[in-house]
N, C-alpha and C. Protein backbone atom coordinates (compact mmCIF):
# COMPACT_ATOMS: atom_id res chain seq x y z
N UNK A 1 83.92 50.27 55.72
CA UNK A 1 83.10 51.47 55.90
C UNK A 1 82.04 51.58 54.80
N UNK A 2 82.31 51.01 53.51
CA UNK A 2 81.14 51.63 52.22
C UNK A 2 80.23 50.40 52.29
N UNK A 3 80.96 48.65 53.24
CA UNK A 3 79.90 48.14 53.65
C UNK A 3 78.71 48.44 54.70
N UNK A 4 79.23 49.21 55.30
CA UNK A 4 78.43 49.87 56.48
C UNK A 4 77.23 50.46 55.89
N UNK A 5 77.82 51.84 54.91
CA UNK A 5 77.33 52.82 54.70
C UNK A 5 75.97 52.02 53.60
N UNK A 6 76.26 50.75 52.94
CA UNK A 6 75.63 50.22 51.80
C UNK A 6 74.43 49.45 52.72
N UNK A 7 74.56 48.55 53.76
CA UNK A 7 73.95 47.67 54.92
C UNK A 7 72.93 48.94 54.99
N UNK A 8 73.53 50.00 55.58
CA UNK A 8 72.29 51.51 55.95
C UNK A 8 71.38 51.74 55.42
N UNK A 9 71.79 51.98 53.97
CA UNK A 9 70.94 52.76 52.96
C UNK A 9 70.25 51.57 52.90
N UNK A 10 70.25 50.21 52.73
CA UNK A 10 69.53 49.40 51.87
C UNK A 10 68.33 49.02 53.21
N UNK A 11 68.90 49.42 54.32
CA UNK A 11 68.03 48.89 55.84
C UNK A 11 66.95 50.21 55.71
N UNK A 12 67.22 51.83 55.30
CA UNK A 12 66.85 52.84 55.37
C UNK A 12 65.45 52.72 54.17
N UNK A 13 65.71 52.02 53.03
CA UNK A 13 64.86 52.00 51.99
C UNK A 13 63.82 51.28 52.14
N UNK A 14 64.29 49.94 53.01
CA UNK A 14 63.55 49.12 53.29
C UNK A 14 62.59 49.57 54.04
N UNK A 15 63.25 50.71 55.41
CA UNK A 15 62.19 51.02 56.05
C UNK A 15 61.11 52.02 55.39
N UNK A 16 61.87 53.10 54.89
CA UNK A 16 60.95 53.80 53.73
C UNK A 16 59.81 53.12 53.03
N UNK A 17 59.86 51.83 52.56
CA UNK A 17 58.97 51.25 51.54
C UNK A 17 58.33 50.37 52.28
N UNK A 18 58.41 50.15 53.64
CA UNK A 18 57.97 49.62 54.80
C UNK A 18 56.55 50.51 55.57
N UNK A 19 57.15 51.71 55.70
CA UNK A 19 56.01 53.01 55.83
C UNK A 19 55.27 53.21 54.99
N UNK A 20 55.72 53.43 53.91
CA UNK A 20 54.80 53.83 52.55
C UNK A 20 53.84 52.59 52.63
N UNK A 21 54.04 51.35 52.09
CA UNK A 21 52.92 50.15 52.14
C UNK A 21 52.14 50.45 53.27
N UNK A 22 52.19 50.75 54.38
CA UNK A 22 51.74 50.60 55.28
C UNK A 22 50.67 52.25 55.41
N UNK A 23 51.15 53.26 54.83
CA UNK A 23 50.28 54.04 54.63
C UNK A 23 49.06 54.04 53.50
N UNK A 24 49.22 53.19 52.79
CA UNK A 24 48.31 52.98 51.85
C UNK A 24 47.05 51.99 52.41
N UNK A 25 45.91 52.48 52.63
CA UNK A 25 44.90 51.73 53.07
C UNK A 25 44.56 50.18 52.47
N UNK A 26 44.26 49.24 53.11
CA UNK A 26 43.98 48.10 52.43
C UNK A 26 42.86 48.31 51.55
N UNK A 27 42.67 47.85 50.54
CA UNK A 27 41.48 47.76 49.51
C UNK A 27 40.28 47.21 50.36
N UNK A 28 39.18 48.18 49.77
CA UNK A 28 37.83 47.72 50.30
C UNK A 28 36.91 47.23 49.39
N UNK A 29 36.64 45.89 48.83
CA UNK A 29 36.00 45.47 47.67
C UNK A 29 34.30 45.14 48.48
N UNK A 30 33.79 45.68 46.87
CA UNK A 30 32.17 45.32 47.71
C UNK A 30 31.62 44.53 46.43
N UNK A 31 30.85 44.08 46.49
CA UNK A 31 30.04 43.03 45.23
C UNK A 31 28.75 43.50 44.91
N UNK A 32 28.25 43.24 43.50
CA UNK A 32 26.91 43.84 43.40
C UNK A 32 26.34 42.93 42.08
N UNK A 33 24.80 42.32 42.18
CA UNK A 33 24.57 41.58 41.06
C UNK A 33 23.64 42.38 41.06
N UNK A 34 24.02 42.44 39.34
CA UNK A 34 23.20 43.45 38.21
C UNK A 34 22.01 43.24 37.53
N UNK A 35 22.29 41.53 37.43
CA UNK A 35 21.16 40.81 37.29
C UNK A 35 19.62 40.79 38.02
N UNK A 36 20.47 40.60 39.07
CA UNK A 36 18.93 40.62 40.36
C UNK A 36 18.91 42.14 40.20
N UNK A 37 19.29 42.79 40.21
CA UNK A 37 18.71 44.26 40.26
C UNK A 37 17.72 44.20 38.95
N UNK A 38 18.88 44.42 37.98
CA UNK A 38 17.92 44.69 37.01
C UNK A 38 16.31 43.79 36.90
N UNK A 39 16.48 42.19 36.99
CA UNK A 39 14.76 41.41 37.08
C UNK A 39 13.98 42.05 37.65
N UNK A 40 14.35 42.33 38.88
CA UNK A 40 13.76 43.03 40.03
C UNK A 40 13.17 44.68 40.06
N UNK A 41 13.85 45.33 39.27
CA UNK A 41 13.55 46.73 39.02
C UNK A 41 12.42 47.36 38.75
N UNK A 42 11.47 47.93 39.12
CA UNK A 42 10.27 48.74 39.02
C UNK A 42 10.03 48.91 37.55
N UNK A 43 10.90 49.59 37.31
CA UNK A 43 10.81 49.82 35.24
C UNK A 43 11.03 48.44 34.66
N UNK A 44 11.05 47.53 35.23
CA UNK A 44 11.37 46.38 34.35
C UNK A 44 10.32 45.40 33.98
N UNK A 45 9.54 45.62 35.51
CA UNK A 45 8.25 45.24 35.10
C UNK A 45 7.22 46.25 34.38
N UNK A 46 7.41 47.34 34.21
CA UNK A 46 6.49 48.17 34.14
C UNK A 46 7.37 47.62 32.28
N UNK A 47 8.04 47.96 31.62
CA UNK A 47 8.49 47.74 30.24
C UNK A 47 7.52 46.17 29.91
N UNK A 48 8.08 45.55 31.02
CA UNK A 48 7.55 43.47 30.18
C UNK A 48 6.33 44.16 29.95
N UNK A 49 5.99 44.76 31.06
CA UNK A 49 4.11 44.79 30.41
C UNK A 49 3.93 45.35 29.15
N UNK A 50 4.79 46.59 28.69
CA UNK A 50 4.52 47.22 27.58
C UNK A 50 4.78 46.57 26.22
N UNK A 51 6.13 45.68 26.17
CA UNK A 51 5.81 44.72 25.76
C UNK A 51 5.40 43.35 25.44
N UNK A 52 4.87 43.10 26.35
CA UNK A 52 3.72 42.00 26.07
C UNK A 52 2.73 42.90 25.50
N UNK A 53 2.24 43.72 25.65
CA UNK A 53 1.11 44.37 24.93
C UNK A 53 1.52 44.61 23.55
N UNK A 54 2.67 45.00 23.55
CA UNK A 54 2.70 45.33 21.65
C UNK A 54 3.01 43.62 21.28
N UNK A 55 3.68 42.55 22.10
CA UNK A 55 3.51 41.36 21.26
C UNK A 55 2.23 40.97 21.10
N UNK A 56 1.22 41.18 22.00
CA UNK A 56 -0.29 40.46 21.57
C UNK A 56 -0.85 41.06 20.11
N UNK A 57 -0.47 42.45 20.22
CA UNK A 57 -0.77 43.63 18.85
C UNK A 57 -0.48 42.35 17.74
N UNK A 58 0.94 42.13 17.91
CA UNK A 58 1.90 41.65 16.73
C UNK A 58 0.93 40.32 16.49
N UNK A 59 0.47 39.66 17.40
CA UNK A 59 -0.06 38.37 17.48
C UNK A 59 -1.56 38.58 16.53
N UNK A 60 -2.22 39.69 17.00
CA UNK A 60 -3.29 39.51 16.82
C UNK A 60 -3.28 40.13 14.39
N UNK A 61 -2.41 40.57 14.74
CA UNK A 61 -1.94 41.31 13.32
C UNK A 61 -1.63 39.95 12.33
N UNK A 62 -0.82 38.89 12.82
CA UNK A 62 -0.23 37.73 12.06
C UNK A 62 -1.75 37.13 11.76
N UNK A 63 -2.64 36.79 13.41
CA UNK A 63 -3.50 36.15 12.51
C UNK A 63 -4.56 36.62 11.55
N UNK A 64 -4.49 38.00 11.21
CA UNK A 64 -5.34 38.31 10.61
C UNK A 64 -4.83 38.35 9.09
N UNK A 65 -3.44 38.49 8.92
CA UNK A 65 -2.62 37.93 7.73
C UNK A 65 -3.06 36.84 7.55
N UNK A 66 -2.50 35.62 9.08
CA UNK A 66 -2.76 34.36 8.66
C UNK A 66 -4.51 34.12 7.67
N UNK A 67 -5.35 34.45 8.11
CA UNK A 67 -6.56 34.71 7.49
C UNK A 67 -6.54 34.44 6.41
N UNK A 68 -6.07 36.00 6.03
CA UNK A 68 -5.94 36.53 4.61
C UNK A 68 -5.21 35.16 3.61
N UNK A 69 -4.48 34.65 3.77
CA UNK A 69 -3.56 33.85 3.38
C UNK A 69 -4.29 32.56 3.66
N UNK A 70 -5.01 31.83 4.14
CA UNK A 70 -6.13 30.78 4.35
C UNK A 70 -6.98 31.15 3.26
N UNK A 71 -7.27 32.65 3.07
CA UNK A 71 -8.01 32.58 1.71
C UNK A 71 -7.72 32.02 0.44
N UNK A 72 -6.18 33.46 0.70
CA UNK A 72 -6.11 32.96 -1.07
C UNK A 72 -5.93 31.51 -1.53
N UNK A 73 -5.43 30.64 -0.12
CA UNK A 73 -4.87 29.11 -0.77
C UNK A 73 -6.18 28.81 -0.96
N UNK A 74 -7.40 28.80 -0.07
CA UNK A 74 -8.68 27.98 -0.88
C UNK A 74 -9.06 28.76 -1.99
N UNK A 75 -9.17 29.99 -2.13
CA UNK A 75 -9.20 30.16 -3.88
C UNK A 75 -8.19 29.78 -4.78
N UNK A 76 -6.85 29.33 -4.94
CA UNK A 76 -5.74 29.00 -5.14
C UNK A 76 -6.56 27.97 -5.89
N UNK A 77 -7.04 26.50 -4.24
CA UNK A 77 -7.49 25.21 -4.34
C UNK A 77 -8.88 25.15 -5.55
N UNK A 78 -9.43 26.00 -5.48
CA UNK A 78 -10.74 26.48 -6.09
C UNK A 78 -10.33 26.31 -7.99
N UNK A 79 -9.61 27.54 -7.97
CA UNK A 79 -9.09 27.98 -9.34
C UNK A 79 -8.57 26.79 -10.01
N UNK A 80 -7.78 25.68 -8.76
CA UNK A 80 -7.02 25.00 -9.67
C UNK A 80 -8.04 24.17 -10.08
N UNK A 81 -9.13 23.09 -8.96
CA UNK A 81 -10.00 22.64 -9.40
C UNK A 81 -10.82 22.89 -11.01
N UNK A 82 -11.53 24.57 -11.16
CA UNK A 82 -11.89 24.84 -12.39
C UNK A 82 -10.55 24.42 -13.67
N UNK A 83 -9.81 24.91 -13.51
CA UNK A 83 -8.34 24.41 -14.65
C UNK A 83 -8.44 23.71 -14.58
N UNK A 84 -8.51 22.26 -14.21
CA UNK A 84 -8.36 20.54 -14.46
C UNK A 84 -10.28 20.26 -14.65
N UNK A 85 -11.18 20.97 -15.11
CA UNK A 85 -12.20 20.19 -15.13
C UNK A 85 -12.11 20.44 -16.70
N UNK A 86 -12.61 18.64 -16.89
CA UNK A 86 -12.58 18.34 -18.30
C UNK A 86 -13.94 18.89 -19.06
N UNK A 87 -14.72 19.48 -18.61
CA UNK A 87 -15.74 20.36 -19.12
C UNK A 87 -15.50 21.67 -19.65
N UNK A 88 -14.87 22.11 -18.94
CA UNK A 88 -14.07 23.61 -19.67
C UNK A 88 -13.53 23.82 -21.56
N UNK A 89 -14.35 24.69 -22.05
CA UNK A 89 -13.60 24.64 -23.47
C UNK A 89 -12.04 25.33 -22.69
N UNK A 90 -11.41 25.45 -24.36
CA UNK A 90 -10.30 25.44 -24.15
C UNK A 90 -10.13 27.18 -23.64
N UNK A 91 -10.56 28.03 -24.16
CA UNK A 91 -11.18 29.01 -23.81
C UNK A 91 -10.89 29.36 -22.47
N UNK A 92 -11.54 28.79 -21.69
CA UNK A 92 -12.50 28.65 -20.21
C UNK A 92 -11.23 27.96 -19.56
N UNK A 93 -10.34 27.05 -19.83
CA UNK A 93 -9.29 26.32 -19.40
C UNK A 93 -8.04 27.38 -19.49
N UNK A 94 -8.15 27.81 -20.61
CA UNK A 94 -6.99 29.06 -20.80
C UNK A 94 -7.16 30.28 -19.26
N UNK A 95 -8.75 30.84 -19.52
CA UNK A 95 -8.35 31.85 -18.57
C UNK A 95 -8.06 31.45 -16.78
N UNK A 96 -8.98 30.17 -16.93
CA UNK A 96 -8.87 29.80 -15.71
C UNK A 96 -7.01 29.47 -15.19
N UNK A 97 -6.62 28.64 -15.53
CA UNK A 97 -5.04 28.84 -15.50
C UNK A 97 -4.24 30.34 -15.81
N UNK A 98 -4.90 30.99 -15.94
CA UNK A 98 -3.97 32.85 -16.06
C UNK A 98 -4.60 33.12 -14.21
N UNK A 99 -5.88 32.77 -14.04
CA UNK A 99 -6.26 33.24 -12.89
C UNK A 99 -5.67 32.32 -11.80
N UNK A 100 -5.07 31.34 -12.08
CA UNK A 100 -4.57 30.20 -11.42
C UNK A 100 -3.67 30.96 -11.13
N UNK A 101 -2.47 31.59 -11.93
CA UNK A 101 -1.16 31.99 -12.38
C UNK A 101 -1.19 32.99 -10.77
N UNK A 102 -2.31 34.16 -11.60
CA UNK A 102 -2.33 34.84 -11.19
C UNK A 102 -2.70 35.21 -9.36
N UNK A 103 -3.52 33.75 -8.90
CA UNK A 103 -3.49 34.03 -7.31
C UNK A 103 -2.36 33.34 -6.81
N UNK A 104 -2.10 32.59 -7.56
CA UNK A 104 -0.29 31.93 -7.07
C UNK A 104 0.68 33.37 -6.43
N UNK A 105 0.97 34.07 -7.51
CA UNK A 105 1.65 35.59 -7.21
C UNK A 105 0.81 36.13 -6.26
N UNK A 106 -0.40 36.21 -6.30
CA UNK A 106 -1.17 36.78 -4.94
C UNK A 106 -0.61 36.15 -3.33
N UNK A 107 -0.42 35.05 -3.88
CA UNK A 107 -0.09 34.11 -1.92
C UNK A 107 1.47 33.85 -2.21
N UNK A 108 2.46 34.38 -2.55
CA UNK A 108 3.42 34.57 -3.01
C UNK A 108 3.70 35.98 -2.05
N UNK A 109 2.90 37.10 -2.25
CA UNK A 109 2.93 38.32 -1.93
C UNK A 109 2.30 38.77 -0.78
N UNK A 110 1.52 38.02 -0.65
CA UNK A 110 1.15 37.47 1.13
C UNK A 110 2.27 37.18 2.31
N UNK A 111 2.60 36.09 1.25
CA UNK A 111 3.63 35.08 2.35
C UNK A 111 5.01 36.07 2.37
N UNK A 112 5.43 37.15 1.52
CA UNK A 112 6.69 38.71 1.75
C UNK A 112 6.26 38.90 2.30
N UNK A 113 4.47 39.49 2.75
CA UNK A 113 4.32 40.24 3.40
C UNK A 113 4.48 40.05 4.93
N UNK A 114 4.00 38.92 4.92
CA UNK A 114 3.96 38.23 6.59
C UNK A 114 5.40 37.79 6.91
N UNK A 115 6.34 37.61 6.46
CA UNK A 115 7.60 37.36 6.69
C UNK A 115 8.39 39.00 6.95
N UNK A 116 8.21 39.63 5.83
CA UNK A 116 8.56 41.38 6.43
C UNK A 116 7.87 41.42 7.62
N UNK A 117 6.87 41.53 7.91
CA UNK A 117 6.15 41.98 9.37
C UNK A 117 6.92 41.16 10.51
N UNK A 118 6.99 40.22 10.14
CA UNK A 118 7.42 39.22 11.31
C UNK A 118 8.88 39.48 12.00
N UNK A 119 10.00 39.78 10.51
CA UNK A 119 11.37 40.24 10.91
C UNK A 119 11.18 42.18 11.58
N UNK A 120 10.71 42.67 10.74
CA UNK A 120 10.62 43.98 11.36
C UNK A 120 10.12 44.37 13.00
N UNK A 121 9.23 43.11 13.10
CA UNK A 121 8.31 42.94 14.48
C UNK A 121 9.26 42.89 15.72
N UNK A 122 10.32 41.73 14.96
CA UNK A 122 11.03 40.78 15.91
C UNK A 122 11.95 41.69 15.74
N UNK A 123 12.57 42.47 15.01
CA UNK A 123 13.76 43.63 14.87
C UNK A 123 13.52 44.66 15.89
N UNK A 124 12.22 44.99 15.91
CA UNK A 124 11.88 46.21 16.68
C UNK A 124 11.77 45.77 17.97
N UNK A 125 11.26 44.91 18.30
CA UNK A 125 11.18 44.42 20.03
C UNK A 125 12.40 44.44 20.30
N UNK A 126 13.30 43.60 19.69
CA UNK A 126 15.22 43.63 19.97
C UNK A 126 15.52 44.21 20.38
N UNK A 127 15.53 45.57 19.26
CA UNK A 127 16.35 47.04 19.80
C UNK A 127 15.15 47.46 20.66
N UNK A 128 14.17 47.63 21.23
CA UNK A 128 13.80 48.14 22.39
C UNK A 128 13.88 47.60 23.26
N UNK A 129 14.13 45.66 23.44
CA UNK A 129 14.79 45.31 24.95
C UNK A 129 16.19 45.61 25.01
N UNK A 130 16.79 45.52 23.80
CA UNK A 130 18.27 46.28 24.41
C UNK A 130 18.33 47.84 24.67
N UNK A 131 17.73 48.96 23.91
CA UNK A 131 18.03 49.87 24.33
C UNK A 131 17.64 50.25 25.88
N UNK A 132 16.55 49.58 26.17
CA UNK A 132 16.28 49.65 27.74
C UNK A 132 16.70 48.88 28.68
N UNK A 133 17.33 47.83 28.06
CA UNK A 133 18.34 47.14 29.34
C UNK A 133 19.26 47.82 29.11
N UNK A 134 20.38 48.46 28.27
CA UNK A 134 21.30 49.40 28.54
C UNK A 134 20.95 50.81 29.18
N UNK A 135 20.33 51.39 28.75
CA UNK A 135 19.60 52.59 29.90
C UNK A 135 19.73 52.48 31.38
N UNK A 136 18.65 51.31 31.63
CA UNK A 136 18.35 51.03 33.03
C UNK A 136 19.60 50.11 33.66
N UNK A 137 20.84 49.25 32.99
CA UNK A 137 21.55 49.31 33.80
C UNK A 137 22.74 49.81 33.95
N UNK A 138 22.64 50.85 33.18
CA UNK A 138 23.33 52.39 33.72
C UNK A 138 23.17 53.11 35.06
N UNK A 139 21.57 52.89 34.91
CA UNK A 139 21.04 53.66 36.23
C UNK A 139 21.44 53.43 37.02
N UNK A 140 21.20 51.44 37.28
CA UNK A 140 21.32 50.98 38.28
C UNK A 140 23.35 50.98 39.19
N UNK A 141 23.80 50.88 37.99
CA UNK A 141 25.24 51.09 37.77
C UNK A 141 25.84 52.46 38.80
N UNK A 142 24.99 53.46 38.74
CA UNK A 142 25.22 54.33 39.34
C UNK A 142 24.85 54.50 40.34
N UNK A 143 23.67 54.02 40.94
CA UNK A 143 23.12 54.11 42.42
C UNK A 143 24.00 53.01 43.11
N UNK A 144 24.41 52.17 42.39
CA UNK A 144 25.24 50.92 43.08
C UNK A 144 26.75 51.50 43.20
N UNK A 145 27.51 52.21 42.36
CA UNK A 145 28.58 53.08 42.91
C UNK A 145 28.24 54.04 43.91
N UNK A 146 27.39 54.69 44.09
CA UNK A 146 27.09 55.75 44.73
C UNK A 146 26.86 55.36 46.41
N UNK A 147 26.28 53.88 46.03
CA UNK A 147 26.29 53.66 47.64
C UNK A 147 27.34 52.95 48.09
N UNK A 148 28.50 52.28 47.21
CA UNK A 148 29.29 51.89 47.25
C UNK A 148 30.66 52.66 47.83
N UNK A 149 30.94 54.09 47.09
CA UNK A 149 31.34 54.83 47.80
C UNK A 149 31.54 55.38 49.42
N UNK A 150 30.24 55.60 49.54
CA UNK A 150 29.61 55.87 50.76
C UNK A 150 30.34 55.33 52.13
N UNK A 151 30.54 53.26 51.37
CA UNK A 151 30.77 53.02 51.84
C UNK A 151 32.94 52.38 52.22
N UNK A 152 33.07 53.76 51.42
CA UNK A 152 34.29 53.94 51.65
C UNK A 152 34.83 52.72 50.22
N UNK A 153 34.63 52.06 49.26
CA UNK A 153 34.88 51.25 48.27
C UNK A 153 35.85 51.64 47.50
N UNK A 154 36.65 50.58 47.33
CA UNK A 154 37.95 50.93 46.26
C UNK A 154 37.78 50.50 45.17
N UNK A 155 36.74 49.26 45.30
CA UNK A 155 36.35 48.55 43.83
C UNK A 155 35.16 47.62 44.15
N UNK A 156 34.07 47.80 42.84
CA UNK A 156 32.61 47.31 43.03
C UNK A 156 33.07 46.31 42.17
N UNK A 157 32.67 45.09 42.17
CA UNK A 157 32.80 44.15 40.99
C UNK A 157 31.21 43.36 40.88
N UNK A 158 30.10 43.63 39.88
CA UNK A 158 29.09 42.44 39.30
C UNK A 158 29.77 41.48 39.20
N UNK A 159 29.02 40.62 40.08
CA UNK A 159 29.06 39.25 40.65
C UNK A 159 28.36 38.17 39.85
N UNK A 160 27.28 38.56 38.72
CA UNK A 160 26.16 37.69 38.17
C UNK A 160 26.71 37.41 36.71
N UNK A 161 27.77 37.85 36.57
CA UNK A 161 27.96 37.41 34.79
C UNK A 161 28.87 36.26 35.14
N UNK A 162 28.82 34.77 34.63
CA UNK A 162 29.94 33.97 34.38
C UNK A 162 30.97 34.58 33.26
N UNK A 163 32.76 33.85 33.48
CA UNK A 163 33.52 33.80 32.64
C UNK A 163 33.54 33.44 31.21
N UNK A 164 34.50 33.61 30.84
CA UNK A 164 34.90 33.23 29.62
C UNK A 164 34.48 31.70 29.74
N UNK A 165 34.89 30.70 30.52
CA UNK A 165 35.29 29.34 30.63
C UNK A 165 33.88 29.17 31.94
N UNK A 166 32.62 29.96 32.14
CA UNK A 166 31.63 29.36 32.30
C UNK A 166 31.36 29.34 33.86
N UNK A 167 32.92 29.26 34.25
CA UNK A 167 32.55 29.94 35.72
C UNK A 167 32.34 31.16 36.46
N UNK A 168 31.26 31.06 37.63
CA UNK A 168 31.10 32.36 38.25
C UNK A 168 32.28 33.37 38.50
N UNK A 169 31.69 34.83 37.80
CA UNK A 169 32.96 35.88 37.99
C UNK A 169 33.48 35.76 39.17
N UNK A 170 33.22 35.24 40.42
CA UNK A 170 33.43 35.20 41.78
C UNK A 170 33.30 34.04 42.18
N UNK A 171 34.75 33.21 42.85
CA UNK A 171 34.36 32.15 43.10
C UNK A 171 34.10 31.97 44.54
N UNK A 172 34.63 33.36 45.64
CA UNK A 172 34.28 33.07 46.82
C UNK A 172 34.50 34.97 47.22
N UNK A 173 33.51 35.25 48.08
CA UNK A 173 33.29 36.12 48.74
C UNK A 173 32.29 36.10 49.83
N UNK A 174 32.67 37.50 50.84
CA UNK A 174 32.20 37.40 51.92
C UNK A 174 30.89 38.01 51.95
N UNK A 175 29.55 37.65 52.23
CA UNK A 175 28.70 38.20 52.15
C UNK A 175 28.38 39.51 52.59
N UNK A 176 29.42 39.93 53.68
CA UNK A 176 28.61 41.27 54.33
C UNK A 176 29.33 42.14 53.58
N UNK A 177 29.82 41.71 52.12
CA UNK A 177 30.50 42.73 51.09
C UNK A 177 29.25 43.17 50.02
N UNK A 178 28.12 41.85 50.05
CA UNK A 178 27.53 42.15 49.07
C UNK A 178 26.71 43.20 49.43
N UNK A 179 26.17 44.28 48.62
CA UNK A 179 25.00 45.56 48.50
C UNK A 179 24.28 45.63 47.60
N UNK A 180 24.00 44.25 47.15
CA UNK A 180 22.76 44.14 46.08
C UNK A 180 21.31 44.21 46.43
N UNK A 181 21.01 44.03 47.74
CA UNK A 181 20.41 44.51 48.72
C UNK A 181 19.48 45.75 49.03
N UNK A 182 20.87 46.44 49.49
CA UNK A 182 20.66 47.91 49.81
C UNK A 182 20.98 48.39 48.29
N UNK A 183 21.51 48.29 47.27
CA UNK A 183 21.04 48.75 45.83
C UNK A 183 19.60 49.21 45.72
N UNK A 184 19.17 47.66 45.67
CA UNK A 184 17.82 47.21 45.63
C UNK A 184 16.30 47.99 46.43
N UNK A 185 16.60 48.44 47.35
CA UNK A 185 16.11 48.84 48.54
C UNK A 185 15.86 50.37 47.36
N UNK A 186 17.20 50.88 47.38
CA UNK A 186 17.23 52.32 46.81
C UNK A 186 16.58 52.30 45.45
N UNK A 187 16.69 51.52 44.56
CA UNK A 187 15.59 51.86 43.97
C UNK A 187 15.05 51.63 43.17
N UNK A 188 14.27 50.82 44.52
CA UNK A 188 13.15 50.50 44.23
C UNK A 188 11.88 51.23 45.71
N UNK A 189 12.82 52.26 45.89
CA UNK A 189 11.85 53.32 46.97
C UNK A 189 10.70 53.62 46.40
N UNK A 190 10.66 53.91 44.91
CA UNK A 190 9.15 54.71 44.47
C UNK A 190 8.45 53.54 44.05
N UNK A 191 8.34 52.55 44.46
CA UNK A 191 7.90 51.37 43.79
C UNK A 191 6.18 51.47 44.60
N UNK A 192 5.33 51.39 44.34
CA UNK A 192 3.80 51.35 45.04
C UNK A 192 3.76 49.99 45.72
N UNK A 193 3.25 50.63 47.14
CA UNK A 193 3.05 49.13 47.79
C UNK A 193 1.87 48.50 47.91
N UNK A 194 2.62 47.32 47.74
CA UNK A 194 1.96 45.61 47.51
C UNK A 194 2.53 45.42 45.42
N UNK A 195 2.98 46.74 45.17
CA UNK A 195 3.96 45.88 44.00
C UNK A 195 4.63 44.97 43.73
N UNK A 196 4.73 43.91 42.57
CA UNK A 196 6.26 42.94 43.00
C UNK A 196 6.12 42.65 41.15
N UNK A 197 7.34 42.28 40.98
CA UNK A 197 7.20 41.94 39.18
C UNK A 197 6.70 41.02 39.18
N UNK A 198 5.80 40.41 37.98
CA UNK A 198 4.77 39.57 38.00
C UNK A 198 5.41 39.23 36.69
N UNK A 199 5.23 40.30 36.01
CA UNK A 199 5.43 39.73 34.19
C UNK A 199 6.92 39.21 34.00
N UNK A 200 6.55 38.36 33.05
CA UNK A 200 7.94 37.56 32.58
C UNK A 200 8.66 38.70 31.49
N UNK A 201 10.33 38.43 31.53
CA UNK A 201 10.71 39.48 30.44
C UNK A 201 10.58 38.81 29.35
N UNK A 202 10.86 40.29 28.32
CA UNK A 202 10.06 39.63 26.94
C UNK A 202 11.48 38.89 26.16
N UNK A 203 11.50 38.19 25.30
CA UNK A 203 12.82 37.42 24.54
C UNK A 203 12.08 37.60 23.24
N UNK A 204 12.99 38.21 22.12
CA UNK A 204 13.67 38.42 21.10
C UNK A 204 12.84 37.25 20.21
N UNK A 205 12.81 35.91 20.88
CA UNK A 205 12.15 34.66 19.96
C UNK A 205 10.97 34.59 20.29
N UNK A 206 9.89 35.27 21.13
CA UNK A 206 8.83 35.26 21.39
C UNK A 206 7.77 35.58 20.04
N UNK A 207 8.10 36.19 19.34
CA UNK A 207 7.63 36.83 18.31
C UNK A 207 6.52 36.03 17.39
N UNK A 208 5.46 35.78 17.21
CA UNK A 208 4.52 34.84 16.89
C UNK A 208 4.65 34.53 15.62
N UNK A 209 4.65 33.07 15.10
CA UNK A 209 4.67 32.67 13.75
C UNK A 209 3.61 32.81 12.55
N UNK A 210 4.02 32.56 11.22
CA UNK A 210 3.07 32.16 10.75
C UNK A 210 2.15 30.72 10.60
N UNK A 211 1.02 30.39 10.29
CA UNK A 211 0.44 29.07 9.72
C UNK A 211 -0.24 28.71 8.38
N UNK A 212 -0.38 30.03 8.26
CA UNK A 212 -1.79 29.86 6.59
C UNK A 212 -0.35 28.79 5.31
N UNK A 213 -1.03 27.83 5.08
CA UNK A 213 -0.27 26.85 4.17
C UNK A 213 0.90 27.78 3.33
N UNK A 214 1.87 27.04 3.21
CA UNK A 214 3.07 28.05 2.49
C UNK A 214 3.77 28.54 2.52
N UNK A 215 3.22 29.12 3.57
CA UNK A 215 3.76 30.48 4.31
C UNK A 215 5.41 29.99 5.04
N UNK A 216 6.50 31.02 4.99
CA UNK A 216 8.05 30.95 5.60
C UNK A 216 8.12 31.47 6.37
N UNK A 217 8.56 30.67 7.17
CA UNK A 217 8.92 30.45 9.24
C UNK A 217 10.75 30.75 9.29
């Protein structure tokens, strides 16, 4: 009889946990690359442009350092010339080598200067492509849940970042899951037509060098 009663309960639980699974909806996964959104994004071209414009600024700023710094080395070349001419009293040899001394520290103080500009340049573009790629793919983050929902979703997963070990976060899915698409579509509604991104994004190493002799790269 307590085999009976034990056979029951354990047939009864089974069915219990039989119903329950079965009331729980299957998972609805949808996919979304963040990447193509973000390249693609209205503000994204509208930013490359803004900076490319402050890198040409930066560009046009170095060479006018660079310049400056083309000078002092031919007065540098100049000064040293007068110091080695054997015509000079000693006099005339003395001050000329103080003035020697002295534009050395001049292109010395050049070449800080153009190296500060250059890191601060390249510092500041940084944090403004990251603070606006984190911004904007927040945004996008949210219009992509939002339509994700919609569509009844239990879980969105970005599809465009590789692993740890280099492979795609996704090694197989069904396309009519992806909504990078209809993301895309949404918004990029206010976008003016015959728009399309043109400009390249800006990179961190773009940042223009120096050349005037001496000078640290």
């Amino acid at each position: 009889m307590k085999n009976s009663v034990k056979s029951f309960l354990a047939l009864a639980v089974a069915g219990l946990l039989a119903v329950a699974a079965q009331a729980q909806p299957a998972p609805k996964i949808y996919v979304v690359d963040m990447a193509k959104l973000y390249d693609a994004h209205p503000k994204t071209e509208e930013q490359n442009g803004k900076l490319k414009v402050d890198q040409q600024k930066a560009e046009d700023e170095l060479q006018k350092l660079n310049a400056e710094g083309n000078t002092l080395v031919k007065q540098f070349n100049d000064l040293k010339e007068q110091a080695n001419n054997p015509a000079l009293s000693a006099d005339g040899k003395a001050k000329a080598q103080q003035d020697l001394e002295a534009k050395g520290q001049e292109i010395q103080r050049k070449q800080n200067e153009v190296n500060a500009f250059r890191a601060n340049t390249q510092r500041s573009l940084q944090q403004r492509i990251n603070n606006f790629k984190q911004f904007l793919l927040e945004e996008i983050s949210k219009t992509a849940v939002e339509i994700a929902k919609k569509k009844g979703a239990t879980l969105l997963i970005d599809k465009s970042g590789p692993t740890l070990i280099g492979l795609p976060s996704l090694l197989y899915f069904d396309p009519a899951y992806d909504i990078t698409d209809e993301v895309s579509k949404e918004v990029s509604k206010d976008r003016p037509a015959g728009s399309a991104s043109t400009a390249a994004p800006a990179a961190s190493g773009d940042t223009p060098s120096v050349s005037f002799p001496g000078a640290k790269k």
